[in-house]
N, C-alpha and C. Protein backbone atom coordinates (compact mmCIF):
# COMPACT_ATOMS: atom_id res chain seq x y z
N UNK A 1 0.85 -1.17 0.00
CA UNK A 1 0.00 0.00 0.00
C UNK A 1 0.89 1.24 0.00
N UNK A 2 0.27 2.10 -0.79
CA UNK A 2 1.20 3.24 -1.45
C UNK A 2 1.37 4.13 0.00
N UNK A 3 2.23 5.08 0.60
CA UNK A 3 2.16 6.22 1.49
C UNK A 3 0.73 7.12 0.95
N UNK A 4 0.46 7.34 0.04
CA UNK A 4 -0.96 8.05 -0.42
C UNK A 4 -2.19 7.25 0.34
N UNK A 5 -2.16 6.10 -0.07
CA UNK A 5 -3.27 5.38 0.40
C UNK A 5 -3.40 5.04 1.91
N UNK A 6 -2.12 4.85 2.27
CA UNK A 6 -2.17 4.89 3.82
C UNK A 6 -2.86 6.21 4.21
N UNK A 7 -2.34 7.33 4.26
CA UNK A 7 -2.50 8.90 4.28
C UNK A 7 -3.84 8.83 4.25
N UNK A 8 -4.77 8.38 2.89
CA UNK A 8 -5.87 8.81 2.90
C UNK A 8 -6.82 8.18 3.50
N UNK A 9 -6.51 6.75 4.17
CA UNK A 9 -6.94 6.02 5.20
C UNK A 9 -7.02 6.68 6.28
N UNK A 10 -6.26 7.50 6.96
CA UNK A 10 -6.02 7.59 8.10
C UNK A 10 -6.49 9.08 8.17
N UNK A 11 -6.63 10.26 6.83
CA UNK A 11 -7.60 11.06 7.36
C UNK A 11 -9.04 11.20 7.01
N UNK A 12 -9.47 9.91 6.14
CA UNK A 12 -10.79 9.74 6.10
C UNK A 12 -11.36 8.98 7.60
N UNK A 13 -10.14 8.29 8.21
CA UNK A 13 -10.33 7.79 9.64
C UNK A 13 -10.68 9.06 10.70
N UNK A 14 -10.06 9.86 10.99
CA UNK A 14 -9.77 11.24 11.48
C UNK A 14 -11.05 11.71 10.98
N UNK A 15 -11.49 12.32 9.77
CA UNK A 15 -12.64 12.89 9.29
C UNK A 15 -14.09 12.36 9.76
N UNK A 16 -14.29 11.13 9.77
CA UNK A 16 -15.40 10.17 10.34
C UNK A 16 -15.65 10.48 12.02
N UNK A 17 -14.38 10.82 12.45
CA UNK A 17 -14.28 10.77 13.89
C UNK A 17 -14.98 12.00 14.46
N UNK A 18 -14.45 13.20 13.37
CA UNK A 18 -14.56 14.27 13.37
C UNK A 18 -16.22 14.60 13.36
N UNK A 19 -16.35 14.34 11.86
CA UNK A 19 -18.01 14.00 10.98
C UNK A 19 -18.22 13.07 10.77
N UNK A 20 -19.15 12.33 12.22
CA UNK A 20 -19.47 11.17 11.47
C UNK A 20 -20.61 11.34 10.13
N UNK A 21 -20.17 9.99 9.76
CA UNK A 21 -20.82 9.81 8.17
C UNK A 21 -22.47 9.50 8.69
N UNK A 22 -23.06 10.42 7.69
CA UNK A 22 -24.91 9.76 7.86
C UNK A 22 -25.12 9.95 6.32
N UNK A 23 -26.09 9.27 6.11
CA UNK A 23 -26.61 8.92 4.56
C UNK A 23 -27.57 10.32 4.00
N UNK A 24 -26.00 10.28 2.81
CA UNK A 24 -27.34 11.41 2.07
C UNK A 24 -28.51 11.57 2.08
N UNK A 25 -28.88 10.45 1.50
CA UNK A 25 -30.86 10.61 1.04
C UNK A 25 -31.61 10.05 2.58
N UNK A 26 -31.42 9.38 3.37
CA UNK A 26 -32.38 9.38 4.73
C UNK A 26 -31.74 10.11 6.36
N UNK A 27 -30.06 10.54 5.84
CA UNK A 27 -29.75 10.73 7.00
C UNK A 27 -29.30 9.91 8.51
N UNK A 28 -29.55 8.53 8.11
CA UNK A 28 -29.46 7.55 8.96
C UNK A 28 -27.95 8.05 9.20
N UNK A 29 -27.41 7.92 10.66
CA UNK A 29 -25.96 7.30 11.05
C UNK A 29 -25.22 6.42 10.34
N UNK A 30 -24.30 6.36 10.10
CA UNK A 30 -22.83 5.53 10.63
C UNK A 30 -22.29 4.93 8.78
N UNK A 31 -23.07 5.36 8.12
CA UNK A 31 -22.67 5.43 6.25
C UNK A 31 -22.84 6.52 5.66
N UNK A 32 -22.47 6.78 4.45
CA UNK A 32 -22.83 8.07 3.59
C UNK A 32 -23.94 7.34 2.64
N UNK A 33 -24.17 6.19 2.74
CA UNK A 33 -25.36 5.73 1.78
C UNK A 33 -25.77 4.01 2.50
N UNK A 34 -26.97 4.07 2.88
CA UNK A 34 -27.23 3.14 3.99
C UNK A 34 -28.00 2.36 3.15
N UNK A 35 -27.68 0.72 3.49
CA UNK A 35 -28.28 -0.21 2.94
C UNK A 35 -29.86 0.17 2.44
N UNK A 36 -30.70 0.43 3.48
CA UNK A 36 -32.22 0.60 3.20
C UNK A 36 -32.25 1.19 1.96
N UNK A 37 -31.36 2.88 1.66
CA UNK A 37 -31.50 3.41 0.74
C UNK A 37 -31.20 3.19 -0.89
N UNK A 38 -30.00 1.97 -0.54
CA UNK A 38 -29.38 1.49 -1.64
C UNK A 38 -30.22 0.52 -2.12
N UNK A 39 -31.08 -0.01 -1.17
CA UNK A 39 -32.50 -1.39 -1.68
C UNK A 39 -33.38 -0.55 -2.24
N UNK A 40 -33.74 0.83 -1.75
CA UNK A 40 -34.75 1.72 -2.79
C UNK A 40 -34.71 2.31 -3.93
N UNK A 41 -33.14 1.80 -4.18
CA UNK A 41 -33.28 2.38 -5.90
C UNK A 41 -34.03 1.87 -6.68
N UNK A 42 -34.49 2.45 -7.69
CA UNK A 42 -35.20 1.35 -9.10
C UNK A 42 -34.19 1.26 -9.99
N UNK A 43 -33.84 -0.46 -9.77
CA UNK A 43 -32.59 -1.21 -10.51
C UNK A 43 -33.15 -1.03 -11.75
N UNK A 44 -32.33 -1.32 -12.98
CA UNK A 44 -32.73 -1.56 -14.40
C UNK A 44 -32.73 -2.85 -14.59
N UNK A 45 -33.91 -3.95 -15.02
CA UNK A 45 -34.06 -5.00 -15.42
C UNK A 45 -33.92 -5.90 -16.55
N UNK A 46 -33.94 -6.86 -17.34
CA UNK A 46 -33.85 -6.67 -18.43
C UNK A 46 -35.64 -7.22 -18.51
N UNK A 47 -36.15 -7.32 -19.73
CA UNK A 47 -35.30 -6.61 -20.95
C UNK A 47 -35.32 -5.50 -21.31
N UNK A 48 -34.16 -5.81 -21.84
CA UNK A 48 -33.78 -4.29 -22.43
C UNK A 48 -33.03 -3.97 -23.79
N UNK A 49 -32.82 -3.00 -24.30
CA UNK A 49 -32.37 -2.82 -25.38
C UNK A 49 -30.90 -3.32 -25.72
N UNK A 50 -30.76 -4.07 -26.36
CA UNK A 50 -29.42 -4.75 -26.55
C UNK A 50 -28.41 -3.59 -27.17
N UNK A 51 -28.49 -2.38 -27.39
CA UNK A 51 -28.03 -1.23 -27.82
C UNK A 51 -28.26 -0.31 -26.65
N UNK A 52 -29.08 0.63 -26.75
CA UNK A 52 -29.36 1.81 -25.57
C UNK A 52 -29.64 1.38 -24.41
N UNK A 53 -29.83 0.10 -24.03
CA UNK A 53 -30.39 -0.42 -22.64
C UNK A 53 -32.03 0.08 -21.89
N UNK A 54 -32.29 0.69 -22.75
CA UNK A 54 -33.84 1.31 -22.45
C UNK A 54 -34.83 -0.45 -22.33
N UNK A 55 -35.84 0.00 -21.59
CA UNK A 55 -36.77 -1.54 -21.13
C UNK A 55 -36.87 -1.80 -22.37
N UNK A 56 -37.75 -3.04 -22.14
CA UNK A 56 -38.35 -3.78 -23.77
C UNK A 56 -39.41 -4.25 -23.16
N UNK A 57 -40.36 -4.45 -24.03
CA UNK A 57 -41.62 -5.39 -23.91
C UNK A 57 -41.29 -6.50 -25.03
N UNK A 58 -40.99 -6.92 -26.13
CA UNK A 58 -40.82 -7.86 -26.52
C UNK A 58 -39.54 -7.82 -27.81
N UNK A 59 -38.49 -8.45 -27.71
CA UNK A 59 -38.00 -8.47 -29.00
C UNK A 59 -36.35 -8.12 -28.27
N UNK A 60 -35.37 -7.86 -29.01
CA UNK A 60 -33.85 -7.93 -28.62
C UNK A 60 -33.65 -5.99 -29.08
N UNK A 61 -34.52 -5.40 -29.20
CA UNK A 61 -33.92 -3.99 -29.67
C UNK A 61 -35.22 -3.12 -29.58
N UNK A 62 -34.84 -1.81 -29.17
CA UNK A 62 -36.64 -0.70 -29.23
C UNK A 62 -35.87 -0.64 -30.94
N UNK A 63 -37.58 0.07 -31.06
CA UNK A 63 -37.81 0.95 -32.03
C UNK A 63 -37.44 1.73 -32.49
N UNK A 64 -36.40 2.79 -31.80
CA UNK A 64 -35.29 3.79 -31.94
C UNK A 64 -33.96 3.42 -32.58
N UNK A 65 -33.39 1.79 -32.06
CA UNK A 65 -32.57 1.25 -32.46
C UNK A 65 -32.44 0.68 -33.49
N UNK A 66 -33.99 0.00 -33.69
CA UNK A 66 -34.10 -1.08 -35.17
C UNK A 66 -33.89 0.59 -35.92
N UNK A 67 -34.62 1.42 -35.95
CA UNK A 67 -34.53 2.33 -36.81
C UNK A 67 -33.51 2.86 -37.26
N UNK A 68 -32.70 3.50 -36.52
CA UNK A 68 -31.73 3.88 -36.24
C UNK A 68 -30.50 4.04 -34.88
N UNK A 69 -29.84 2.63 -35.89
CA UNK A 69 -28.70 2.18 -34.59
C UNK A 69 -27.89 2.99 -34.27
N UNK A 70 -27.37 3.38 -32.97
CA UNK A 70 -26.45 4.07 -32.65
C UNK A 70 -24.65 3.73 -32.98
N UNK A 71 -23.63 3.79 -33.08
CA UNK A 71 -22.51 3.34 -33.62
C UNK A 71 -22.23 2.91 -32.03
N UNK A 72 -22.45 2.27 -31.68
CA UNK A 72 -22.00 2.05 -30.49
C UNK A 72 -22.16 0.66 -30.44
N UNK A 73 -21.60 -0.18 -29.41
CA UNK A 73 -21.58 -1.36 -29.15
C UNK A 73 -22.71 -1.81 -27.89
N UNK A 74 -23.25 -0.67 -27.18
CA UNK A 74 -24.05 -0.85 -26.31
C UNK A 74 -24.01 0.07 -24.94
N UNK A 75 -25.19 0.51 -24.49
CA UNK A 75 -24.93 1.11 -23.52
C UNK A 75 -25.62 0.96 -22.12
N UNK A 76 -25.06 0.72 -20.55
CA UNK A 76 -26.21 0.27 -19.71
C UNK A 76 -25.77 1.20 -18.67
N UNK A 77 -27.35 1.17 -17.99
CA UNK A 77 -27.41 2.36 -16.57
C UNK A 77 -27.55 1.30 -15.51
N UNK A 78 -26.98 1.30 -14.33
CA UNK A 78 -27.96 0.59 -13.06
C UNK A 78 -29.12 0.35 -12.50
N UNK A 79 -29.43 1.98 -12.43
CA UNK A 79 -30.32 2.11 -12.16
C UNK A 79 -31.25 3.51 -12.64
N UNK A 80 -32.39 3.63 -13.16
CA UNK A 80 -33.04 4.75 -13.63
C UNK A 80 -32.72 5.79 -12.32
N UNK A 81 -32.47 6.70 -13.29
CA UNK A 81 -32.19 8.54 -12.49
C UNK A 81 -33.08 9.35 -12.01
N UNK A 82 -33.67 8.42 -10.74
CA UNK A 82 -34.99 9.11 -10.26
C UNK A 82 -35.19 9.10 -8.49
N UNK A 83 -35.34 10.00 -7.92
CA UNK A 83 -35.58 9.56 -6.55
C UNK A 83 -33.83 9.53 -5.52
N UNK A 84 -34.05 8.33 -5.17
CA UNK A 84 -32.93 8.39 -4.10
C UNK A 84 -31.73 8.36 -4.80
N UNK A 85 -31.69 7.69 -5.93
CA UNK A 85 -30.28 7.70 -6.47
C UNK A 85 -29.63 8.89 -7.38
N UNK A 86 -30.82 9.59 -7.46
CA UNK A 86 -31.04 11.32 -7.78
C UNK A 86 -29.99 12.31 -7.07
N UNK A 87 -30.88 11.84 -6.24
CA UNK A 87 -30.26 12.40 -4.72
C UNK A 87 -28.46 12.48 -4.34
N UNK A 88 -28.40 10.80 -4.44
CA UNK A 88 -27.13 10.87 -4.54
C UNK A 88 -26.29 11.56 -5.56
N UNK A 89 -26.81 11.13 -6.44
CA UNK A 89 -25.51 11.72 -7.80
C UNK A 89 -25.49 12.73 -7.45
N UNK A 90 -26.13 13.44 -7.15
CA UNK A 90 -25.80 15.48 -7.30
C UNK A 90 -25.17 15.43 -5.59
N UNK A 91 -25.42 14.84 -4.50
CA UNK A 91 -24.48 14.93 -3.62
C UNK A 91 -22.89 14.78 -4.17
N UNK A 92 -22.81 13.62 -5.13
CA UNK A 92 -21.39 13.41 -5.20
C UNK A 92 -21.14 14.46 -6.22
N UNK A 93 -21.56 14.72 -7.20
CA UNK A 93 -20.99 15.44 -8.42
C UNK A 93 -21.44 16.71 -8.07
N UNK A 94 -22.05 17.86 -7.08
CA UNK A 94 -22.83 19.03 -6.70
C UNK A 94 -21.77 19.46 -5.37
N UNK A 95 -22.44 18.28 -4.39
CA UNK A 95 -21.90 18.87 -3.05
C UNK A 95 -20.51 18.28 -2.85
N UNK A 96 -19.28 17.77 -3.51
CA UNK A 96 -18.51 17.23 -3.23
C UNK A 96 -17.89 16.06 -2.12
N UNK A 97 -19.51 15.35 -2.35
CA UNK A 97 -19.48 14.31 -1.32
C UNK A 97 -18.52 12.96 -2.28
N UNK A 98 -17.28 13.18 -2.12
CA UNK A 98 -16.45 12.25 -3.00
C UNK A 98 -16.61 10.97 -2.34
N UNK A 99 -16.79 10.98 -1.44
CA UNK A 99 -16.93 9.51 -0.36
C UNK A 99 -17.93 8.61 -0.81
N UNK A 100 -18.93 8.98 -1.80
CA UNK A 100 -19.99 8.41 -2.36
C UNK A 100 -18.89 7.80 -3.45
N UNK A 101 -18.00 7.67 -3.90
CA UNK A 101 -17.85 7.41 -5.24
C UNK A 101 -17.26 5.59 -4.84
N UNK A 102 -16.98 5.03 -3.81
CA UNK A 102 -16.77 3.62 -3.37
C UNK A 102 -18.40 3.14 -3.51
N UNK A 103 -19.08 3.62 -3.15
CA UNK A 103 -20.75 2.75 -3.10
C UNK A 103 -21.56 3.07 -4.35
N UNK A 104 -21.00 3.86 -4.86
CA UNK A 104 -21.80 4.17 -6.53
C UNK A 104 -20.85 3.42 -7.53
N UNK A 105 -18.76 3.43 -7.67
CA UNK A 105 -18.36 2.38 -8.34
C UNK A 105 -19.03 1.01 -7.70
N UNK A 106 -19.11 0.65 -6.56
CA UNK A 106 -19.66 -0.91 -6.50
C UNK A 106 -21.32 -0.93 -6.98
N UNK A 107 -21.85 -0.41 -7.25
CA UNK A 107 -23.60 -0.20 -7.68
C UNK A 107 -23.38 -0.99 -9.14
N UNK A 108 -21.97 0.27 -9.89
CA UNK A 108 -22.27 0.21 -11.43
C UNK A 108 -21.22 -1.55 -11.73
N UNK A 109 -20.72 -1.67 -10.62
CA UNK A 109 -19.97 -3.04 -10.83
C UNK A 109 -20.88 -4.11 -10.88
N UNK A 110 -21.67 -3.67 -9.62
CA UNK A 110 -23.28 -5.24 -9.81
C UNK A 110 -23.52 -5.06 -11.28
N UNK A 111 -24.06 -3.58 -11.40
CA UNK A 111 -24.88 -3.69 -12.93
C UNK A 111 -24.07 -4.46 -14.07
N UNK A 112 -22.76 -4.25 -14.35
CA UNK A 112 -21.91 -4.41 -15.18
C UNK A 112 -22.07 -6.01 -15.38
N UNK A 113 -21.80 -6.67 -14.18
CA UNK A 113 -21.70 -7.72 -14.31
C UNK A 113 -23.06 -8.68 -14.89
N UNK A 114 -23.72 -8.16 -14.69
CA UNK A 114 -25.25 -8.97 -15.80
C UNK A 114 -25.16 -8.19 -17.13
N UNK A 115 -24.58 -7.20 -17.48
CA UNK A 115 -24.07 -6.58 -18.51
C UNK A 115 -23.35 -7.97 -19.61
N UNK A 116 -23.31 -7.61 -21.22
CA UNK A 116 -22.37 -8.68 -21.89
C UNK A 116 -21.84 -7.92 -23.01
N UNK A 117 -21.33 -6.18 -22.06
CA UNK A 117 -20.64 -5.27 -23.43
C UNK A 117 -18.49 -6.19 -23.20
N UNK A 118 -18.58 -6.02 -24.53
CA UNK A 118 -16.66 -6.14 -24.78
C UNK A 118 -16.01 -4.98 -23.99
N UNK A 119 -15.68 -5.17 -23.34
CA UNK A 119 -14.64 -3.77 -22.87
C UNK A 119 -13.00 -4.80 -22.08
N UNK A 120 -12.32 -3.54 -22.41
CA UNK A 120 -10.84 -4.03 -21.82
C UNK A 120 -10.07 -2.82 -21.01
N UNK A 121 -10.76 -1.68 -21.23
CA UNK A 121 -10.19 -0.46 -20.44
C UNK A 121 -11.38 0.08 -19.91
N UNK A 122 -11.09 1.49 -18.63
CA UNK A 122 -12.16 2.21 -18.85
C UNK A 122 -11.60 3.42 -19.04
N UNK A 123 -11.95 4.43 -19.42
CA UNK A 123 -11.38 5.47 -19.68
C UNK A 123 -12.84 6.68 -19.38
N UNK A 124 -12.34 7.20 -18.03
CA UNK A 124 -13.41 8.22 -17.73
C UNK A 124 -12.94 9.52 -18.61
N UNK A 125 -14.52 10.31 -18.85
CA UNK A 125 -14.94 11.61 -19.54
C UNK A 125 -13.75 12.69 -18.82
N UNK A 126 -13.09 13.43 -19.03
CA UNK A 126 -12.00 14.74 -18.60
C UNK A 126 -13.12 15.69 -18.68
N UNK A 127 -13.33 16.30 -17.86
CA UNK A 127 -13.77 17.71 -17.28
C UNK A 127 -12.84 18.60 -18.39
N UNK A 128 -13.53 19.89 -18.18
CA UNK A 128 -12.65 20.93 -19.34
C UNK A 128 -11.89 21.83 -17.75
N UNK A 129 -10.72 22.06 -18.18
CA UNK A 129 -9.64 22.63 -16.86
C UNK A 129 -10.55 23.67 -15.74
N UNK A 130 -11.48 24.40 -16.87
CA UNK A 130 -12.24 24.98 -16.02
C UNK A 130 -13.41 25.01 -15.13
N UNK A 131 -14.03 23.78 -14.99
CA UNK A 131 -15.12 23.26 -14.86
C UNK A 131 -14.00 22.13 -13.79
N UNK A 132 -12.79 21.56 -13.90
CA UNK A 132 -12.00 20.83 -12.78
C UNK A 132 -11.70 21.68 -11.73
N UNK A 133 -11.76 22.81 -12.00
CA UNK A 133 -11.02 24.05 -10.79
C UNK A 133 -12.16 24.11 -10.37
N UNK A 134 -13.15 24.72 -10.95
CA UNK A 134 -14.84 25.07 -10.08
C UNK A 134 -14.96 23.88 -9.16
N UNK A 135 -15.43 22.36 -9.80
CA UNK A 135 -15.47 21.60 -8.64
C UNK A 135 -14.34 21.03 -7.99
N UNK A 136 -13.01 21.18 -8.34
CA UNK A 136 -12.15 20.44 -7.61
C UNK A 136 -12.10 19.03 -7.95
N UNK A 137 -12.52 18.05 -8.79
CA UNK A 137 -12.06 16.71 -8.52
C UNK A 137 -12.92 16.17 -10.34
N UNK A 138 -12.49 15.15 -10.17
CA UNK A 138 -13.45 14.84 -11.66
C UNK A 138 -14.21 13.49 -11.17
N UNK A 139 -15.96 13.79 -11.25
CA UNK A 139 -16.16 12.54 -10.78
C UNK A 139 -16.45 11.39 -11.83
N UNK A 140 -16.41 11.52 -12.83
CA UNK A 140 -15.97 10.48 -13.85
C UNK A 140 -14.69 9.50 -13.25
N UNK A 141 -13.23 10.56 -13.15
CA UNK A 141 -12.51 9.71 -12.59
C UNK A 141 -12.74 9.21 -11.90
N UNK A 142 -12.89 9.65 -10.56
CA UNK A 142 -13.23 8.87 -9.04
C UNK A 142 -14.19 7.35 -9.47
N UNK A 143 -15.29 7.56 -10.14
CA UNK A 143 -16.12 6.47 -10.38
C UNK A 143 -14.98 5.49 -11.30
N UNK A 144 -14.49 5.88 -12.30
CA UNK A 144 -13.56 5.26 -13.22
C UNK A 144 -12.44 4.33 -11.99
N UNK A 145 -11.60 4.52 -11.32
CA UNK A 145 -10.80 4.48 -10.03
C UNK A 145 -11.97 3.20 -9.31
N UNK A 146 -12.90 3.22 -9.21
CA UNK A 146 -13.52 2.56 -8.08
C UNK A 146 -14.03 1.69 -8.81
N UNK A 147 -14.55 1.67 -10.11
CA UNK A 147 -15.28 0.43 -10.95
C UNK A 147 -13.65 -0.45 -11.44
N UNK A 148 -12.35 0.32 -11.58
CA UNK A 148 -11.47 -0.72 -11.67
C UNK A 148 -10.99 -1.82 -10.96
N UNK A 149 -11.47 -1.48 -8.95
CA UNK A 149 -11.27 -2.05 -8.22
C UNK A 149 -12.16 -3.33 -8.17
N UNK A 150 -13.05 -3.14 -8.83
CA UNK A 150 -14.34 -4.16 -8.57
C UNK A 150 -14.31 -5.05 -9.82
N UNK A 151 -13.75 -4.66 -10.87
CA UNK A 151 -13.90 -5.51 -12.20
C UNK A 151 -12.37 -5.61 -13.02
N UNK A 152 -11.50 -5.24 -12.31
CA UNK A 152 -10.22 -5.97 -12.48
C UNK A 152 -9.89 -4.76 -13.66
N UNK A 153 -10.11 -3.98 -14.32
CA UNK A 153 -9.55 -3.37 -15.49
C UNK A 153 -8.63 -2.27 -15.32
N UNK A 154 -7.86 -2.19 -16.02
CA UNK A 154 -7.47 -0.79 -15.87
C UNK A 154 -7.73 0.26 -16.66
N UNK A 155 -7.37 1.67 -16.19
CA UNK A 155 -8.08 2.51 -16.06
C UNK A 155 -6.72 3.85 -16.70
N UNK A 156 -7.04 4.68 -18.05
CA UNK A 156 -6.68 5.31 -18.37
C UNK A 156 -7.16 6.78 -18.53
N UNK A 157 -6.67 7.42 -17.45
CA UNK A 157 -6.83 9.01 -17.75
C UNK A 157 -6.73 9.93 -18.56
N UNK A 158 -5.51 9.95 -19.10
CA UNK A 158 -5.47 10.99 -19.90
C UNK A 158 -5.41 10.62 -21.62
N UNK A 159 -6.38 9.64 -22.14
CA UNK A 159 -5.74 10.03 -23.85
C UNK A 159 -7.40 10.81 -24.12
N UNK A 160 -8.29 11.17 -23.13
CA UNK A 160 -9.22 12.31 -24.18
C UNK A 160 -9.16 13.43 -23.48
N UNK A 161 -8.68 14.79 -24.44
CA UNK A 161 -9.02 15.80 -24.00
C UNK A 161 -10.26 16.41 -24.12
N UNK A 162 -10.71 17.20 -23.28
CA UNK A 162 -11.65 18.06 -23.52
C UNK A 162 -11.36 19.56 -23.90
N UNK A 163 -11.64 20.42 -24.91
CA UNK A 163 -11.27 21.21 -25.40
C UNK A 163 -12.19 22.68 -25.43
N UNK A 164 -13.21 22.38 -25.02
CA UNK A 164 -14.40 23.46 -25.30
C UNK A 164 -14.89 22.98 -23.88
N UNK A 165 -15.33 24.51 -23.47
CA UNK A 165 -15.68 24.16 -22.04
C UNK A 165 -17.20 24.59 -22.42
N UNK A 166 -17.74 23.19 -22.65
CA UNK A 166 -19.30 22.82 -23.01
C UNK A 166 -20.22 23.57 -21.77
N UNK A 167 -21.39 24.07 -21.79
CA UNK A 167 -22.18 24.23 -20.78
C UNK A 167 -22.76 22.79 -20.02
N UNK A 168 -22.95 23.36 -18.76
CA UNK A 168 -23.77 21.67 -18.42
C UNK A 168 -24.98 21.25 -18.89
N UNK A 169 -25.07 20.01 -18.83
CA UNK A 169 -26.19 19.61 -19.26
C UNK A 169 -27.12 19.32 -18.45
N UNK A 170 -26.90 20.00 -17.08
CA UNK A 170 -28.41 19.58 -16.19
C UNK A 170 -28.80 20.68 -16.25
N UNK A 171 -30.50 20.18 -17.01
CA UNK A 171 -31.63 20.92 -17.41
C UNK A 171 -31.85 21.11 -18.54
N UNK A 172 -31.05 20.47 -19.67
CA UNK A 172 -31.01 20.43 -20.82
C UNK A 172 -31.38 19.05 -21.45
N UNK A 173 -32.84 19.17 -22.42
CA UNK A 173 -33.12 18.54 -23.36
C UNK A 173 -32.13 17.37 -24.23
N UNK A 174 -32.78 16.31 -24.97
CA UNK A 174 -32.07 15.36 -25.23
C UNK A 174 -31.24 15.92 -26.46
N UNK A 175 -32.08 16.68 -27.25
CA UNK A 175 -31.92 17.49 -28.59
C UNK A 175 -30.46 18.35 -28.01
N UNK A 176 -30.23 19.19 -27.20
CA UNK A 176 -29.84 20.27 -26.78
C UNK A 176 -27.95 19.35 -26.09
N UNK A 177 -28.46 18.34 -25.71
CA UNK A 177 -27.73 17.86 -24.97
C UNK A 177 -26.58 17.29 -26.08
N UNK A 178 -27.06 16.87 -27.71
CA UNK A 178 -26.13 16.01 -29.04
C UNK A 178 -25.19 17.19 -29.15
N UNK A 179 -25.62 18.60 -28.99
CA UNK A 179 -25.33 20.03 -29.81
C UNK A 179 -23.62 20.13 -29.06
């Protein structure tokens, strides 16, 4: 174990002592995300779109896909972006609750694993320099970092830059969001 990792053991130890941890979305004691709350997400089931991962009622692909396939090899969520797990994401990526990013990489590791995309790296999204200074941390990486621990891959930072410091996209349309 690296001197870093010791270090950050021992003042996330210190910090807990300090503040203890209670769960974003109910507040309960002694976690930043407490079992009960993590059983109330709405998981994604199959079926689902063997492309966009959106539900299905019958068949291996929606209607969007047979129509027009995306160039992609496939894409899957854990869990739909509604409610408690709402909640969370904008704690971790809003309020700089980075401590969320161990129980959200192990979330997207369950999902992954009923998942059957090819992958051999992961390579998280780069923040534009200015949008890394505003929040301080990139939570792409952090999640990228924590899904390697759980699914064995490694994990490359830097071959995409970001070059245009895009507006965000929360509150923005699906149309608005390609642009």
């Amino acid at each position: 174990m690296s001197f870093h990792s010791r270090w950050s053991i021992v003042r996330n130890t210190i910090l807990d002592l300090i503040f203890p941890p209670h769960c974003v979305v109910c507040g309960h004691d002694g976690e930043w995300l407490c079992p009960d709350c993590v059983a109330s997400f709405h998981y994604v089931q199959p079926p689902i779109c063997g492309i966009c991962g959106r539900p299905l009622s019958n068949g291996d692909l929606c209607t969007n896909c047979s129509r027009h396939p995306l160039e992609i090899d496939g894409i899957r969520a854990a869990t739909y972006f509604e409610g408690s797990i709402r909640q969370t994401i904008h704690h971790f990526k809003y309020k700089g609750t980075q401590v969320l990013a161990p129980y959200l990489g192990k979330l997207i590791a369950q999902a992954w694993h009923s998942a059957s995309l090819p992958v051999s790296t992961i390579v998280p999204v780069p923040l534009h320099p200015q949008r890394l200074r505003q929040r301080g941390y990139n939570q792409s990486a952090l999640l990228a970092r924590e899904l390697s621990k759980h699914l064995d891959l490694p994990v490359i930072e830097n071959c995409l830059l970001r070059v245009r410091p895009t507006r965000p996209q929360v509150g923005l349309g699906a149309a608005e969001r390609r642009m």
